[in-house]
C-alpha atoms as a PDB file:
ATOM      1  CA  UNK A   1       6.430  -2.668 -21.783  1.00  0.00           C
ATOM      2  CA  UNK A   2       6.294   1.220 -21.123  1.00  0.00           C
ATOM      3  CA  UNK A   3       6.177   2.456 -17.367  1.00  0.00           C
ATOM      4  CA  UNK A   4       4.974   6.376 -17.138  1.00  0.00           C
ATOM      5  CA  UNK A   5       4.809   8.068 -13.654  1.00  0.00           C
ATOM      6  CA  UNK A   6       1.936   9.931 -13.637  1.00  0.00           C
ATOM      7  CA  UNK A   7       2.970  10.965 -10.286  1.00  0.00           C
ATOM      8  CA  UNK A   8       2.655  10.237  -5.925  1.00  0.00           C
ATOM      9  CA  UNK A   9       2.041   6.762  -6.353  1.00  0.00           C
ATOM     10  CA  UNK A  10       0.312   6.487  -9.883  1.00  0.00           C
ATOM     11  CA  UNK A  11       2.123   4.722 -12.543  1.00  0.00           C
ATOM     12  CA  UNK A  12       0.522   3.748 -16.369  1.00  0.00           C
ATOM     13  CA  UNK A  13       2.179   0.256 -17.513  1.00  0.00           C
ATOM     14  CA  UNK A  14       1.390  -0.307 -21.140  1.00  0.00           C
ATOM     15  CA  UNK A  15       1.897  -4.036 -22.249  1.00  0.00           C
ATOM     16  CA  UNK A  16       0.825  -5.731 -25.843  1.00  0.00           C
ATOM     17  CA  UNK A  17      -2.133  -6.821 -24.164  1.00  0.00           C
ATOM     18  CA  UNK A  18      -3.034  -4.462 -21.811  1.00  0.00           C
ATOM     19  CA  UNK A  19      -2.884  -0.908 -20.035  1.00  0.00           C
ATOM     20  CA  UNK A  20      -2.606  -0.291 -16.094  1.00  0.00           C
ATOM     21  CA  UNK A  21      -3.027   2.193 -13.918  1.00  0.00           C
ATOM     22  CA  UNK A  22      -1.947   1.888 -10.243  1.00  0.00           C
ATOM     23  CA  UNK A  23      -3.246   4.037  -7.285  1.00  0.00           C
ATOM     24  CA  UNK A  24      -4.964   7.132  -9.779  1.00  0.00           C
ATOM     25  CA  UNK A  25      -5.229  10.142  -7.411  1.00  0.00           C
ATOM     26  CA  UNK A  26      -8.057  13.264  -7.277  1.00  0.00           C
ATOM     27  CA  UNK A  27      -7.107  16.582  -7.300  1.00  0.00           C
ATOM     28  CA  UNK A  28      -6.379  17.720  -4.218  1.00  0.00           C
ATOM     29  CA  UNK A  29      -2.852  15.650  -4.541  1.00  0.00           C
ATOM     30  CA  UNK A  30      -1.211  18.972  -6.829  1.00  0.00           C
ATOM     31  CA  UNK A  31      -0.295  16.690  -9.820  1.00  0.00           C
ATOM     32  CA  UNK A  32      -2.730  17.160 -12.710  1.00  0.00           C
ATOM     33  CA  UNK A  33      -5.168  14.638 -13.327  1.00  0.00           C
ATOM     34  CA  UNK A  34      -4.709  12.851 -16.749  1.00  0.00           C
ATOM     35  CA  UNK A  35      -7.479  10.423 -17.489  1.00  0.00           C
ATOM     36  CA  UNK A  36      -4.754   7.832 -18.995  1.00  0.00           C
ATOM     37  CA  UNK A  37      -7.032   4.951 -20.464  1.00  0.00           C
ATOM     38  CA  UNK A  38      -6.705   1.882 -18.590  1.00  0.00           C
ATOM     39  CA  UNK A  39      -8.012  -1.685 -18.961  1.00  0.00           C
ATOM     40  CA  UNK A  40      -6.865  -2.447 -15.089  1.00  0.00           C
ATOM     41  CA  UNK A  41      -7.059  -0.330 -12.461  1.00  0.00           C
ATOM     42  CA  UNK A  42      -5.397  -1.431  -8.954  1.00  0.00           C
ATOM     43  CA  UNK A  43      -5.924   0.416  -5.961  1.00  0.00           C
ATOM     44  CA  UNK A  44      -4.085  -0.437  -2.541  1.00  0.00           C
ATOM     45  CA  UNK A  45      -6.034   1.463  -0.023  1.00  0.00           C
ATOM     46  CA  UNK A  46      -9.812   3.800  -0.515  1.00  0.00           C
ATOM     47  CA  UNK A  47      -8.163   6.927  -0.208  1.00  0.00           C
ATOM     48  CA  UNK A  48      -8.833   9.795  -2.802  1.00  0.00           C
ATOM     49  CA  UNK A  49      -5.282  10.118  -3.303  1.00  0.00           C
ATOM     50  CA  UNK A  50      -4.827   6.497  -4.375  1.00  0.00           C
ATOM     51  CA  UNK A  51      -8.156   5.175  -5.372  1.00  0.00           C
ATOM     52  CA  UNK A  52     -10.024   8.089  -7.704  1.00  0.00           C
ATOM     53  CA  UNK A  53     -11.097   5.335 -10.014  1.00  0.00           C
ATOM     54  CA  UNK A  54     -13.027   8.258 -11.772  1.00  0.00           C
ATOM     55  CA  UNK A  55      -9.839   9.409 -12.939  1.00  0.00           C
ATOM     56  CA  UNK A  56      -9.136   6.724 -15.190  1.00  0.00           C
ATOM     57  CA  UNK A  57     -11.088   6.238 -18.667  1.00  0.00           C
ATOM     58  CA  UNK A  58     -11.975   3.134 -20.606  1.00  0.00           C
ATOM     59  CA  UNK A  59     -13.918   1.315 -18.239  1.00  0.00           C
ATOM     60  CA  UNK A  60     -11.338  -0.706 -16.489  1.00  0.00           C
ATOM     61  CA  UNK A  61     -11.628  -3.387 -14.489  1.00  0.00           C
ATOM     62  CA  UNK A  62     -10.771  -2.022 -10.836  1.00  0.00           C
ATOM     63  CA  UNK A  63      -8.583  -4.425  -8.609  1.00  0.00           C
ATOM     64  CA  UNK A  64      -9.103  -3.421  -4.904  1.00  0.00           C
ATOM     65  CA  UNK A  65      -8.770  -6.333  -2.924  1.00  0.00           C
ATOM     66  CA  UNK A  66      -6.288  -9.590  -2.042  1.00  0.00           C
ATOM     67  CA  UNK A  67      -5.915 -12.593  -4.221  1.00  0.00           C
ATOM     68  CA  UNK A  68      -5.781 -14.105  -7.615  1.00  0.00           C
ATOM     69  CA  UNK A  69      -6.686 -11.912 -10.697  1.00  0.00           C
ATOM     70  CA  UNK A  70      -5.893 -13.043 -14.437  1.00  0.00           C
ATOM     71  CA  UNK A  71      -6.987 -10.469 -16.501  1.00  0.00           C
ATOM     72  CA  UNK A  72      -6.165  -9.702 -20.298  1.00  0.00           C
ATOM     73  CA  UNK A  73      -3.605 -12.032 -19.886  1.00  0.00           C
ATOM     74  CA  UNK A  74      -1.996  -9.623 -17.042  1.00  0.00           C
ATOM     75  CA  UNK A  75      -1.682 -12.065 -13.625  1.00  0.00           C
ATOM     76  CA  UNK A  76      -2.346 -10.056 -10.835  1.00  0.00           C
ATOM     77  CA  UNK A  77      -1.701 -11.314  -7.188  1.00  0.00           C
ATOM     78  CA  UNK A  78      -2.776  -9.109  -4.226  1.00  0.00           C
ATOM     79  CA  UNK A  79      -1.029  -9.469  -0.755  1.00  0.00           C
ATOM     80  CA  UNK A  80      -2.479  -8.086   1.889  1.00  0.00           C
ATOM     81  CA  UNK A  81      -0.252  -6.201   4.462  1.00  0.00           C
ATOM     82  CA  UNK A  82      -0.626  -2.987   6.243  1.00  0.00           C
ATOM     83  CA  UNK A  83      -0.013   0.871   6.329  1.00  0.00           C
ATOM     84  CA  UNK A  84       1.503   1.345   9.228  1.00  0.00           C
ATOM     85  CA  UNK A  85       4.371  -0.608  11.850  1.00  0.00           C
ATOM     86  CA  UNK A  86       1.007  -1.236  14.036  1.00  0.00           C
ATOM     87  CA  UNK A  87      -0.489  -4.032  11.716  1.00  0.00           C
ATOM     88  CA  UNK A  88      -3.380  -1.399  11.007  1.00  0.00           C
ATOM     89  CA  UNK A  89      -4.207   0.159  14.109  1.00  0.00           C
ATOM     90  CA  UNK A  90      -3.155   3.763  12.928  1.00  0.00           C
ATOM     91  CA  UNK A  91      -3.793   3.792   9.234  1.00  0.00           C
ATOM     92  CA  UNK A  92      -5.350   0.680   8.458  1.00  0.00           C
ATOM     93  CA  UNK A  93      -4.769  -2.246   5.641  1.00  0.00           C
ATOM     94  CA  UNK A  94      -2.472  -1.963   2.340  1.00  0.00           C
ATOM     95  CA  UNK A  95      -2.634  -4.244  -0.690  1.00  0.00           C
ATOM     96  CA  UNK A  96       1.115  -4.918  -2.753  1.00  0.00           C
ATOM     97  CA  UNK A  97       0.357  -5.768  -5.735  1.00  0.00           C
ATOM     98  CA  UNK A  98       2.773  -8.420  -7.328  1.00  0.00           C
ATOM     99  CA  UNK A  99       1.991  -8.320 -11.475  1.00  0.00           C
ATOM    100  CA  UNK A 100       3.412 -10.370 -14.337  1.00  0.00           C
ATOM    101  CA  UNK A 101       3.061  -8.561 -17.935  1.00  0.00           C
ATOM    102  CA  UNK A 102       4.567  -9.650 -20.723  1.00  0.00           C
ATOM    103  CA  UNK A 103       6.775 -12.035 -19.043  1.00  0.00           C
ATOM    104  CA  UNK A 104       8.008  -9.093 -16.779  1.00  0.00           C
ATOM    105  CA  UNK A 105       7.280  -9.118 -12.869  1.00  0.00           C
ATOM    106  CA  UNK A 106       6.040  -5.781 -11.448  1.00  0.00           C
ATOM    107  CA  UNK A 107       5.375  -5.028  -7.960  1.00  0.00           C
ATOM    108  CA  UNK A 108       3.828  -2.522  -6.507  1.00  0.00           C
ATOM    109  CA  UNK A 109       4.193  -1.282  -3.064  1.00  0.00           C
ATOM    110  CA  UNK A 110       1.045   1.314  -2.470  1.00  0.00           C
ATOM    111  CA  UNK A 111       1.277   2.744   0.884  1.00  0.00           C
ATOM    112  CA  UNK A 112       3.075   0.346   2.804  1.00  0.00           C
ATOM    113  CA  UNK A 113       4.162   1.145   6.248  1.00  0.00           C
ATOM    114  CA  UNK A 114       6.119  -1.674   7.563  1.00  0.00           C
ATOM    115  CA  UNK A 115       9.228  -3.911   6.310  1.00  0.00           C
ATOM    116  CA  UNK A 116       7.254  -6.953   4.759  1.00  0.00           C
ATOM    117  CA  UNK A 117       7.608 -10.579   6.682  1.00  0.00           C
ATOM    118  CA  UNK A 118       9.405 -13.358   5.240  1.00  0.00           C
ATOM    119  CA  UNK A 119       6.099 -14.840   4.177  1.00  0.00           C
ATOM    120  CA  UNK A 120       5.338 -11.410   2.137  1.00  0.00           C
ATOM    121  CA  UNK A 121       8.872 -11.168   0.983  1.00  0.00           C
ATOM    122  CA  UNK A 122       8.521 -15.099  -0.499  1.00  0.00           C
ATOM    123  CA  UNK A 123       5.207 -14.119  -2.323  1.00  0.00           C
ATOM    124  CA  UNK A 124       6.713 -11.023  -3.838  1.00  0.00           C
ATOM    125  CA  UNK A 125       9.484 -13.049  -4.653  1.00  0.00           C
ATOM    126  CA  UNK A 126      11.465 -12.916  -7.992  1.00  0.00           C
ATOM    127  CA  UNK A 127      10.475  -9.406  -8.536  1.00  0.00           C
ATOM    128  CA  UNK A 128      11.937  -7.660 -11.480  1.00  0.00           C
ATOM    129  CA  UNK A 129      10.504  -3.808 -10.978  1.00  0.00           C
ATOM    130  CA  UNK A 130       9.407  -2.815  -7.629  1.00  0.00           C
ATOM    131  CA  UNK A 131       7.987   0.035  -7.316  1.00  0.00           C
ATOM    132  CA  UNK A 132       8.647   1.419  -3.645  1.00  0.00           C
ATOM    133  CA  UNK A 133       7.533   4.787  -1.391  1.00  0.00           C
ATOM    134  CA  UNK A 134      10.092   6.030  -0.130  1.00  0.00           C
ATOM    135  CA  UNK A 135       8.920   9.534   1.574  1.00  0.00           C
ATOM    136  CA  UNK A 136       7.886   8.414   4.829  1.00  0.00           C
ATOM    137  CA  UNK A 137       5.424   9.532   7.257  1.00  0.00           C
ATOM    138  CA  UNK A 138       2.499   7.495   6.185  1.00  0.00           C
ATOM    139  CA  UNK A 139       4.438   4.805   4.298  1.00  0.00           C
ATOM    140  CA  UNK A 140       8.026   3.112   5.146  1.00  0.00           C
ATOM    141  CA  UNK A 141      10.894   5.976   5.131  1.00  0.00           C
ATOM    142  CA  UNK A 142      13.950   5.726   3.021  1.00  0.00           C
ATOM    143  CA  UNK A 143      15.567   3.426   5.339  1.00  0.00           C
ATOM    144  CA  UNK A 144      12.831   0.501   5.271  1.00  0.00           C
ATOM    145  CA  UNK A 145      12.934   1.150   1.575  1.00  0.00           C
ATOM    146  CA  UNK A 146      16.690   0.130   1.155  1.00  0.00           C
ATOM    147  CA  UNK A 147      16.099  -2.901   3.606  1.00  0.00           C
ATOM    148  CA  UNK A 148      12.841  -4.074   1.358  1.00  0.00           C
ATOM    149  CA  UNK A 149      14.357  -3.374  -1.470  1.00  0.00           C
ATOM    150  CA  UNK A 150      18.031  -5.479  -0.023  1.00  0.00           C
ATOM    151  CA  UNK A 151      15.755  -8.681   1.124  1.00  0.00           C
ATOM    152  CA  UNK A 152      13.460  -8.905  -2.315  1.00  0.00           C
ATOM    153  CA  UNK A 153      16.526  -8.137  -5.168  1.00  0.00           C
ATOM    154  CA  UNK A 154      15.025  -6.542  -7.875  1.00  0.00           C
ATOM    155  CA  UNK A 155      16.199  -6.016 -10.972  1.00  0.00           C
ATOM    156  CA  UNK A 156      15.060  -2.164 -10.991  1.00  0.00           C
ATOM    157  CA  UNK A 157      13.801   0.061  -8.545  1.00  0.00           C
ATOM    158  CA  UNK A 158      11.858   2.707  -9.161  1.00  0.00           C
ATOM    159  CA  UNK A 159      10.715   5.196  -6.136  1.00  0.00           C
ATOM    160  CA  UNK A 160       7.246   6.611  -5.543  1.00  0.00           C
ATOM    161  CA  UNK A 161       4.974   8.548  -2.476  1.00  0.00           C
ATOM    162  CA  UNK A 162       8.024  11.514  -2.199  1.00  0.00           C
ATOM    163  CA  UNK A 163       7.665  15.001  -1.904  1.00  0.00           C
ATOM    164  CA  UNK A 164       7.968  16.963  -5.120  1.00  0.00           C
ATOM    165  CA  UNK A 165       7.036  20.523  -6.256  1.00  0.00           C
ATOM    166  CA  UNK A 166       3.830  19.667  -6.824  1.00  0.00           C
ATOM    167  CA  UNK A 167       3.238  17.707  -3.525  1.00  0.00           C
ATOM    168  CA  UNK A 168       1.604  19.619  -0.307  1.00  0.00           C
ATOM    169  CA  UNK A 169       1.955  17.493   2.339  1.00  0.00           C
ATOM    170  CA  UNK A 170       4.697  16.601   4.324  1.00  0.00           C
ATOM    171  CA  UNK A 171       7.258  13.712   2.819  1.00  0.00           C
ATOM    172  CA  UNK A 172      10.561  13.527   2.701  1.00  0.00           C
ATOM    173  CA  UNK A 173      12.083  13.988  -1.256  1.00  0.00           C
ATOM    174  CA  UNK A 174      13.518  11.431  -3.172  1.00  0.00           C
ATOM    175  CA  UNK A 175      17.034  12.856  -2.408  1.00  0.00           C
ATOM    176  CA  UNK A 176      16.649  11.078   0.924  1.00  0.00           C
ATOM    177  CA  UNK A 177      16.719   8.013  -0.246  1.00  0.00           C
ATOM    178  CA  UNK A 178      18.859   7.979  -3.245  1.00  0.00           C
ATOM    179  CA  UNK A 179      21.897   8.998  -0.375  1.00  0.00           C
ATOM    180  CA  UNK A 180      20.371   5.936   1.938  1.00  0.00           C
ATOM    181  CA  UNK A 181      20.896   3.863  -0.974  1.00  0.00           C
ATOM    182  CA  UNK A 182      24.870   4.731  -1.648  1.00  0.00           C
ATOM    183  CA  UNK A 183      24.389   6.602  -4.744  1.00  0.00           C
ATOM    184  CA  UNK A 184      25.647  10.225  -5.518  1.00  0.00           C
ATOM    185  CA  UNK A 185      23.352  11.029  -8.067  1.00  0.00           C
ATOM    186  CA  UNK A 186      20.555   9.263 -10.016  1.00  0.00           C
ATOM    187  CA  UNK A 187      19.561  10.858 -13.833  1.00  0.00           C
ATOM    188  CA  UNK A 188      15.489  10.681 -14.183  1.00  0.00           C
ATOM    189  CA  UNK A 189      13.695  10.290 -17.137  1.00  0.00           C
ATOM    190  CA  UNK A 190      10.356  10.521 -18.511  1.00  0.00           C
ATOM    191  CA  UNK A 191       9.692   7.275 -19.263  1.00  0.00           C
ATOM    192  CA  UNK A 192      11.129   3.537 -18.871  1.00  0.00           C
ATOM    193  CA  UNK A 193      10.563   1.081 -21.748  1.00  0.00           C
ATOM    194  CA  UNK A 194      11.970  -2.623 -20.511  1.00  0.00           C
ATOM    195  CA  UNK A 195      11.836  -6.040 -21.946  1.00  0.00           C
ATOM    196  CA  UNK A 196      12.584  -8.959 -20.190  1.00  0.00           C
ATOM    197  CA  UNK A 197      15.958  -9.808 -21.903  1.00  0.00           C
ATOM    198  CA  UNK A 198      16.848  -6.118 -21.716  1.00  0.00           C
ATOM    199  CA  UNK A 199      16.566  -6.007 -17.256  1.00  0.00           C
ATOM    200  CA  UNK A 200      20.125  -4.803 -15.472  1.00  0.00           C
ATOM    201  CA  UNK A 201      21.822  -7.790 -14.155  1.00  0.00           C
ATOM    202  CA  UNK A 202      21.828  -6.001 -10.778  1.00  0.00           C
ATOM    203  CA  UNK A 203      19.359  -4.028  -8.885  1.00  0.00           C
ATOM    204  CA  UNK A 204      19.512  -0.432 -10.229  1.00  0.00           C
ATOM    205  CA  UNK A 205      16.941   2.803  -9.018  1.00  0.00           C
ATOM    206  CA  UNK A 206      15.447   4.903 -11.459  1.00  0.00           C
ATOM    207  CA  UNK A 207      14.079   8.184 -11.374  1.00  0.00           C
ATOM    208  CA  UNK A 208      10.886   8.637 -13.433  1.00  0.00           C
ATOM    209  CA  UNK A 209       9.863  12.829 -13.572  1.00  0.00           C
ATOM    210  CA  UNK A 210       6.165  12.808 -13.366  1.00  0.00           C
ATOM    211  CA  UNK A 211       3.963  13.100 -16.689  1.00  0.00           C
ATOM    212  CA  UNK A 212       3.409  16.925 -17.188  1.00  0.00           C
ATOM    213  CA  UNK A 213       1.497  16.506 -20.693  1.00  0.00           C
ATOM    214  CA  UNK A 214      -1.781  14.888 -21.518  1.00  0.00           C
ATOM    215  CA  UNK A 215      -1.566  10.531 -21.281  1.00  0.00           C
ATOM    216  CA  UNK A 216      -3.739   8.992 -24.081  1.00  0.00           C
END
């Protein structure tokens, strides 16, 4: 499997059978917008910045909502939570998306703005790669990152929804949380390409820069 931040809180995850995108975002973000092909789009919330669906090509089949969703022989499972600490009443609903590809278990966080329960943290459980936001403001800060990212145990971590270069609005960088988490220093790199068998034995964060060049 290949995992390629496109950028905010967009990811491409290539697997044998099939290509997806997670929240694609519209221009007014500051990253460019790619048009990586996709067979499966997932959004977590309608916002432009997470759900420009027209920024995806091949026709993929868009996954917006909770539930079940085998597809391509990707299993998707959508839990619903929320965006804020209010259960909704300031930003509204979020969907995690919990996905198994090629025998690896992905889970991504969209915008979510509270510590899951222990009902959501037993249906995201066994997680391998979580991908968390970390930047605050509209999603959980650093600190609700480590404590997510303590009660589910993944195997890799890889933060998201951070301010950048690129990034306008107000979040807090990925520095933040990378000293939250204990660690002096973490090396990014442009791409991650995991196996099942080849998964730390402990959780580990890593840094993905965003995808500066075109994405086929």
């Amino acid at each position: 499997m290949e995992i390629v931040w496109l950028g905010h809180s967009c990811f491409r995850i290539r697997g044998k059978e099939a290509t997806i995108v997670t929240d694609p975002f519209d221009k007014t973000l500051g990253y460019p917008v790619r048009k990586p092909n996709a067979s499966i789009v997932t959004v977590s919330h309608n916002h432009p910045q997470h759900s420009f669906v027209d920024g995806v090509a091949g026709s993929p089949r868009v996954v917006s909502r909770p539930g079940e969703y085998d597809i391509a022989n990707v299993f998707i499972y959508g839990i619903a939570t929320f965006h804020d600490n209010e259960k909704g009443a300031i930003r509204g609903k979020n969907t995690v998306f919990f996905m198994e590809i090629d025998e690896v278990k992905v889970c991504h966080l969209g915008d979510l703005g509270h510590v899951p329960t222990t009902e959501q943290i037993e249906q995201m459980s066994g997680v391998d790669i979580l991908m968390v936001p970390v930047g605050g403001v509209s999603t959980i800060n650093a600190a609700a990152a480590a404590e997510t990212i303590g009660l589910l145990e993944p195997k890799l971590v890889i933060p998201m929804h951070y301010k950048t270069e690129v990034v306008k609005m107000e979040l807090e960088p990925a520095e933040h949380f990378i000293k939250v988490m204990g660690l002096k220093e973490v090396v990014s790199q442009p791409k991650l390409n995991v196996t099942k068998s080849s998964l730390p034995p402990e959780t580990k964060v890593l840094v993905l820069d965003y995808r500066r060049e075109s994405v086929p």
